[in-house]
PDB file of N, CA and C in Angstrom:
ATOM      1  N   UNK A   1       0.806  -1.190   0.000  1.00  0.00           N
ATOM      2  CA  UNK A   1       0.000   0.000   0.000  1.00  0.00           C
ATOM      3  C   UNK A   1       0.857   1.265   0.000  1.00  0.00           C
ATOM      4  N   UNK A   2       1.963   1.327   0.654  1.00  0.00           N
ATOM      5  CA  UNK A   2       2.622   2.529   1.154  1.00  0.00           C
ATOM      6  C   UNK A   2       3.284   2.884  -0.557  1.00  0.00           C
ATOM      7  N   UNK A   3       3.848   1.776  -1.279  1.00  0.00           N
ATOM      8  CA  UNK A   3       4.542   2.205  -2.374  1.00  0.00           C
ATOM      9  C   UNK A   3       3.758   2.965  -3.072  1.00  0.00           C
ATOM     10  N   UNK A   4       2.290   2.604  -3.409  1.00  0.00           N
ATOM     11  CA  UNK A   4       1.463   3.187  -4.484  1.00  0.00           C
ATOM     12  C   UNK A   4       1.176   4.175  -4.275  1.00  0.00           C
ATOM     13  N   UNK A   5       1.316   5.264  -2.836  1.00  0.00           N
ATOM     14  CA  UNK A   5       1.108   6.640  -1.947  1.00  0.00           C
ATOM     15  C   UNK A   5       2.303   7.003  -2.933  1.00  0.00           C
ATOM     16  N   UNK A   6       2.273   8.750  -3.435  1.00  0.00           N
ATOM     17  CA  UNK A   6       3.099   9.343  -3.723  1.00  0.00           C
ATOM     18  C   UNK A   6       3.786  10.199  -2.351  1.00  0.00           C
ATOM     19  N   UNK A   7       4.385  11.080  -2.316  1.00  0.00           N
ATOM     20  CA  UNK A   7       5.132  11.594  -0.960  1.00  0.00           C
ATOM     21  C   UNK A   7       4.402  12.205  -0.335  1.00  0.00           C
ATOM     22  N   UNK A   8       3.384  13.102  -0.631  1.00  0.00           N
ATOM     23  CA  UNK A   8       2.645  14.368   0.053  1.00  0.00           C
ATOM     24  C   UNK A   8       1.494  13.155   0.699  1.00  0.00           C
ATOM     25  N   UNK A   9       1.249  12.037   0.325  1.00  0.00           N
ATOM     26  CA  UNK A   9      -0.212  11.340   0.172  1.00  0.00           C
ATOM     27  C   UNK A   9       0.494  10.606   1.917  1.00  0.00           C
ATOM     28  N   UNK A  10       1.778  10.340   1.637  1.00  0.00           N
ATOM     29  CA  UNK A  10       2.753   9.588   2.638  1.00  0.00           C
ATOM     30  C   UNK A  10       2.789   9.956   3.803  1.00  0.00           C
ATOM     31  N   UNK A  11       3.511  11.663   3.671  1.00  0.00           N
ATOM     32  CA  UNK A  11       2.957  12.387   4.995  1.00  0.00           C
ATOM     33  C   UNK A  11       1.937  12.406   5.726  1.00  0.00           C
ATOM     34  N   UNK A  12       0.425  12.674   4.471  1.00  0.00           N
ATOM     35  CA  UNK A  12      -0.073  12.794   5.560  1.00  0.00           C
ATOM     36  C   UNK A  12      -0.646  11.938   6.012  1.00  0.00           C
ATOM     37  N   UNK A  13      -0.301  10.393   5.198  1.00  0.00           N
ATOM     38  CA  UNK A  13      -0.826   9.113   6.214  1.00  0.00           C
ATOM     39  C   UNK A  13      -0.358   9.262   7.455  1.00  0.00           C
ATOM     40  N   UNK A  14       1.085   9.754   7.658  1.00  0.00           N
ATOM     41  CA  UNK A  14       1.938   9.540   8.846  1.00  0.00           C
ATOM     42  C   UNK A  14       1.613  10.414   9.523  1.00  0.00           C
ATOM     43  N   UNK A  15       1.124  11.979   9.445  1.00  0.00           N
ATOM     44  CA  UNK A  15       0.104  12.957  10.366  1.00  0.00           C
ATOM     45  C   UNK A  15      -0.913  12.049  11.170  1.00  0.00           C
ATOM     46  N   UNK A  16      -1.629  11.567  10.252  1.00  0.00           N
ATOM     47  CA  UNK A  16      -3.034  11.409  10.596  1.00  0.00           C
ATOM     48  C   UNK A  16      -2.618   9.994  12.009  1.00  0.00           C
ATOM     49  N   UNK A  17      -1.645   9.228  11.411  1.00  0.00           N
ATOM     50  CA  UNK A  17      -1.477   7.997  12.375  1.00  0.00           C
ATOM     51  C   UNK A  17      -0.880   8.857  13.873  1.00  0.00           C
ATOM     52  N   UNK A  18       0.017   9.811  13.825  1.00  0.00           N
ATOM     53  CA  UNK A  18       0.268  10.341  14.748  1.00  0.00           C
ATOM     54  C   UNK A  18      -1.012  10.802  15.576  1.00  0.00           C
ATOM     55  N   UNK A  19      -1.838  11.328  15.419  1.00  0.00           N
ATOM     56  CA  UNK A  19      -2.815  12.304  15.282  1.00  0.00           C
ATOM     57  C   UNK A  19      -3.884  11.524  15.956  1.00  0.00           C
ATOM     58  N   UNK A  20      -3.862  10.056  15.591  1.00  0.00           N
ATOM     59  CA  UNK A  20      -5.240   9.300  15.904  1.00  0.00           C
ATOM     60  C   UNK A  20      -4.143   8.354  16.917  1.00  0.00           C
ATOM     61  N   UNK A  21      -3.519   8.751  17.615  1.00  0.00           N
ATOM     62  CA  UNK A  21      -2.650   7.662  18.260  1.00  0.00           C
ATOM     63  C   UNK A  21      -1.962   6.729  18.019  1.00  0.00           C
ATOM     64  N   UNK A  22      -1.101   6.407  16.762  1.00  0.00           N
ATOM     65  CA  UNK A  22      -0.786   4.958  16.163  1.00  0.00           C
ATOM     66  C   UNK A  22       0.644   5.398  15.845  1.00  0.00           C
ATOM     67  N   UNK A  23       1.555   5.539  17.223  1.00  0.00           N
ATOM     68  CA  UNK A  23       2.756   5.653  16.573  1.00  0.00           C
ATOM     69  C   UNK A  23       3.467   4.718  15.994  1.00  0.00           C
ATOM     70  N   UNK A  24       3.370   3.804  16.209  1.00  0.00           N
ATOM     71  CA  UNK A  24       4.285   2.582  15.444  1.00  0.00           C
ATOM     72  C   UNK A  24       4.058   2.546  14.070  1.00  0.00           C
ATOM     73  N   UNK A  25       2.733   2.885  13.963  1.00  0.00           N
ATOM     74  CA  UNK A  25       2.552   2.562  12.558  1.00  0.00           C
ATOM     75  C   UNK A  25       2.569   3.777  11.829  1.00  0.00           C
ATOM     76  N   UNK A  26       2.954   5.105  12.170  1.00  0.00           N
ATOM     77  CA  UNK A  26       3.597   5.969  12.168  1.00  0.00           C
ATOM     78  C   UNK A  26       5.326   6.144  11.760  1.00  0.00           C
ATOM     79  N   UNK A  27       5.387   5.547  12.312  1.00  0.00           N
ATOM     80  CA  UNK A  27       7.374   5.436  12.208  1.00  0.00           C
ATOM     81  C   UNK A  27       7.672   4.166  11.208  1.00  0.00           C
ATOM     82  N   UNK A  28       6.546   3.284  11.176  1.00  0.00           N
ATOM     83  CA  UNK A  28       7.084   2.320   9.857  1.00  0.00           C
ATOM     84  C   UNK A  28       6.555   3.442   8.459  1.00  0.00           C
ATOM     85  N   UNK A  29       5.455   4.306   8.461  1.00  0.00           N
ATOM     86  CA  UNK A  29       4.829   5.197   7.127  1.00  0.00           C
ATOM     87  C   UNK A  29       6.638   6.478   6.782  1.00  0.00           C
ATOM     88  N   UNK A  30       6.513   6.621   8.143  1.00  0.00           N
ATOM     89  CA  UNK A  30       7.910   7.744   7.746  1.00  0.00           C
ATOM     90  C   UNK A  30       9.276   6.997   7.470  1.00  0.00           C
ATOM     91  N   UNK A  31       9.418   5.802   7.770  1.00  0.00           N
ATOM     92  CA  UNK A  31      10.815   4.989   7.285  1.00  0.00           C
ATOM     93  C   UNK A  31      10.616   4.510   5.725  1.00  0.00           C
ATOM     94  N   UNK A  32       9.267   4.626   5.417  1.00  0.00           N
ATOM     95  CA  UNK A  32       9.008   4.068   4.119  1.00  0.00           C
ATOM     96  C   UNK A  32       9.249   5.534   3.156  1.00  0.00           C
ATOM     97  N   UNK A  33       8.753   6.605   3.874  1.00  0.00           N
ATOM     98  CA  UNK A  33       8.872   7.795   3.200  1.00  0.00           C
ATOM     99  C   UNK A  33      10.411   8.126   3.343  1.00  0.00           C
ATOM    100  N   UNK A  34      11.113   8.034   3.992  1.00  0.00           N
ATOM    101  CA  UNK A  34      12.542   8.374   3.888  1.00  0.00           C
ATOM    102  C   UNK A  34      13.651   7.199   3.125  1.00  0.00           C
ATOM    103  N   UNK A  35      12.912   6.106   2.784  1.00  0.00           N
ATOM    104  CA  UNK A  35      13.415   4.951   1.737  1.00  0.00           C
ATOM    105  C   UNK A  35      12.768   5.840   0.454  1.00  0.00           C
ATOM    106  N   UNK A  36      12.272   5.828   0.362  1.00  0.00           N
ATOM    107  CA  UNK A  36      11.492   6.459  -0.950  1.00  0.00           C
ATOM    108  C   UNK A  36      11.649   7.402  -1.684  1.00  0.00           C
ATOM    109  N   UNK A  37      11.815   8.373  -0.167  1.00  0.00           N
ATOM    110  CA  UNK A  37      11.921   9.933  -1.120  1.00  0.00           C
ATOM    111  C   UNK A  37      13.109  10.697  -0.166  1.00  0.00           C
ATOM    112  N   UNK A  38      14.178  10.381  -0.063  1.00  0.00           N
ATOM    113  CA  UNK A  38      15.389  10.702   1.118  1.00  0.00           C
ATOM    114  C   UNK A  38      15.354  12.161   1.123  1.00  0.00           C
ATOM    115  N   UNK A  39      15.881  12.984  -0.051  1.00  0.00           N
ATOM    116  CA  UNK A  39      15.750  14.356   0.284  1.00  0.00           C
ATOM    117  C   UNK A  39      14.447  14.815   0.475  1.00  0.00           C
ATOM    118  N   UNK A  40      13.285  14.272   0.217  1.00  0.00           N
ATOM    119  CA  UNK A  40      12.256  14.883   0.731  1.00  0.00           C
ATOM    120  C   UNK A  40      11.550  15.394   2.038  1.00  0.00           C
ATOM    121  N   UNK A  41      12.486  14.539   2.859  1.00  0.00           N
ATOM    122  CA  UNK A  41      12.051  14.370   4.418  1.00  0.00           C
ATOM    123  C   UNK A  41      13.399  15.283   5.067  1.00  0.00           C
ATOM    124  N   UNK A  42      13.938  15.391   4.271  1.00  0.00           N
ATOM    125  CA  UNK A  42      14.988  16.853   5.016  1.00  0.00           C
ATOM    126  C   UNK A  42      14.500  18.581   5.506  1.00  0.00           C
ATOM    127  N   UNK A  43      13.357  18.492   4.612  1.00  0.00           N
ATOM    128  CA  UNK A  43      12.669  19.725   5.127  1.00  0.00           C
ATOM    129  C   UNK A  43      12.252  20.143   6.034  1.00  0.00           C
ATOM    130  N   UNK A  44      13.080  21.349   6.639  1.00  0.00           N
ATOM    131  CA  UNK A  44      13.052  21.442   8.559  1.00  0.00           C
ATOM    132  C   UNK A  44      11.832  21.834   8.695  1.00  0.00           C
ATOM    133  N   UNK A  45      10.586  22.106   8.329  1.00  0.00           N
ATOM    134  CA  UNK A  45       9.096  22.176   8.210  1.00  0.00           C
ATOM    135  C   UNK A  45       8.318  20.723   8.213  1.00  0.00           C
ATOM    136  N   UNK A  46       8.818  19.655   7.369  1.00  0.00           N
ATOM    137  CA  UNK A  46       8.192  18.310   7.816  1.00  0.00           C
ATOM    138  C   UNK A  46       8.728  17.762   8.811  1.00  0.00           C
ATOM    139  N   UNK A  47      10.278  17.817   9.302  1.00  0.00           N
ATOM    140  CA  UNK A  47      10.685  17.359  10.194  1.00  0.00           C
ATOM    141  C   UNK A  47       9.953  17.977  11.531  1.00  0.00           C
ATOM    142  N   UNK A  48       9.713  18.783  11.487  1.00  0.00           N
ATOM    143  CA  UNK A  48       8.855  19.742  12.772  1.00  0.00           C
ATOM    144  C   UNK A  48       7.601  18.680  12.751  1.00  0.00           C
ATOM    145  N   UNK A  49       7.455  18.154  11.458  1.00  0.00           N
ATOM    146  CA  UNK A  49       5.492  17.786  11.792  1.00  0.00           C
ATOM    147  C   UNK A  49       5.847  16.945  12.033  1.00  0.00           C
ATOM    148  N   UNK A  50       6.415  15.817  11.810  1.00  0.00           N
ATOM    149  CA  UNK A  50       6.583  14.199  11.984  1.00  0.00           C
ATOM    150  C   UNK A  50       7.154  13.737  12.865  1.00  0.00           C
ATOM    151  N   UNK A  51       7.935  14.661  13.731  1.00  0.00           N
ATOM    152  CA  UNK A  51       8.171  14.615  15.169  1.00  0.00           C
ATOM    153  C   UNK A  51       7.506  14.760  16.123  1.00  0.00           C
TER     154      UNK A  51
END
């Protein structure tokens, strides 16, 4: 499922899991997004959200 998400779609799976309580499955959505899209997740603005 996670591959067929483009990056923005990725995030905000990984918002929303934060958001509704599901960190684990949270930190596997953002390890998939930082396999995927490496410089994308350098942005000190997503890094603020996904923390």
């Amino acid at each position: 499922m996670l591959e067929d998400l483009d990056a923005s779609a990725t995030v905000y799976l990984a918002l929303i899991q934060r958001y509704t309580n599901q960190p684990e499955q949270a930190d596997k959505t953002i390890a998939s997004l930082k396999k995927k899209y490496p410089s994308y997740v350098s942005f000190p603005d997503l890094q603020q959200a996904l923390n």
